[in-house]
Protein backbone atom coordinates (compact mmCIF):
# COMPACT_ATOMS: atom_id res chain seq x y z
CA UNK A 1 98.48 102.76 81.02
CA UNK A 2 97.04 105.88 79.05
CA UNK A 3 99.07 106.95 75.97
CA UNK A 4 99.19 110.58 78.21
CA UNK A 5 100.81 109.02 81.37
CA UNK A 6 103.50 106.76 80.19
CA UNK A 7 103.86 105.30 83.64
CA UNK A 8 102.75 102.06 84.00
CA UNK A 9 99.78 100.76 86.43
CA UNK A 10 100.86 99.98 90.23
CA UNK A 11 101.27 96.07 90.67
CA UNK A 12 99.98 94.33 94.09
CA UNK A 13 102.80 93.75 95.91
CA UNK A 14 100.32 92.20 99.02
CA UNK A 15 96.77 91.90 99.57
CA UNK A 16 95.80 91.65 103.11
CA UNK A 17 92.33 90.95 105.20
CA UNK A 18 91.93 90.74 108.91
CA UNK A 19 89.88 88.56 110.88
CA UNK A 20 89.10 89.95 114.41
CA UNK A 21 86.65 87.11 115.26
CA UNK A 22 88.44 83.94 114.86
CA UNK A 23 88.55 83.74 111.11
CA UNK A 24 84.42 83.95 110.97
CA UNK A 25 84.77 87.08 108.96
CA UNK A 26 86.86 89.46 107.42
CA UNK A 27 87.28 92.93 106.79
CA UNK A 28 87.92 94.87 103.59
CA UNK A 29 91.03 93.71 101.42
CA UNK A 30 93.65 95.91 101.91
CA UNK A 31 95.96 96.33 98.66
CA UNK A 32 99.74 97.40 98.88
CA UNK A 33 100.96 97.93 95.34
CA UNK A 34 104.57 99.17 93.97
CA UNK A 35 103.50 103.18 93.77
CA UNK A 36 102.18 103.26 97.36
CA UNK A 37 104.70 105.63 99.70
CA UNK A 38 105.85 102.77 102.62
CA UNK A 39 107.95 104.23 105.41
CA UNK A 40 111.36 102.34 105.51
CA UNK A 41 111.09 99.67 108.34
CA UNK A 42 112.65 101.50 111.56
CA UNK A 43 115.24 98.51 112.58
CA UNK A 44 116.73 95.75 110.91
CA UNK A 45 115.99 92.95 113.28
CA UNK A 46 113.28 90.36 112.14
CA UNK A 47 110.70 90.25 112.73
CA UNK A 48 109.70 94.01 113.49
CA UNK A 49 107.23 93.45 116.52
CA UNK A 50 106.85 93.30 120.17
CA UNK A 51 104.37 90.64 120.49
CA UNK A 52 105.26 87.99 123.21
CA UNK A 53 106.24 85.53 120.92
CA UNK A 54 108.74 87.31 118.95
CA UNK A 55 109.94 89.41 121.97
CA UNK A 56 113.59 88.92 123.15
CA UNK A 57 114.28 87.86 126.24
């Protein structure tokens, strides 16, 4: 924090890195801290995906 911007530095809420080979190798960290803009989630059922393990019957 600079004596000019009184707000104070964004926290990291979640760090995430994605393996597309198995867990060989990763990509890039990707950082989600408290003054990034997130879209609300869409539905409140839990968890929010259609994969076939979490799909309802």
């Amino acid at each position: 924090m600079s004596a000019a911007d009184p707000r104070p530095e964004p926290t990291p809420l979640l760090v995430l890195r994605v393996s597309r080979d198995s867990g060989r190798t990763y990509g890039p960290p990707r950082v989600i801290t408290t003054d990034d803009k997130l879209a609300p989630l869409a539905t409140s059922e839990w968890p929010p995906c259609e994969c076939p393990r979490h799909r309802t019957p």
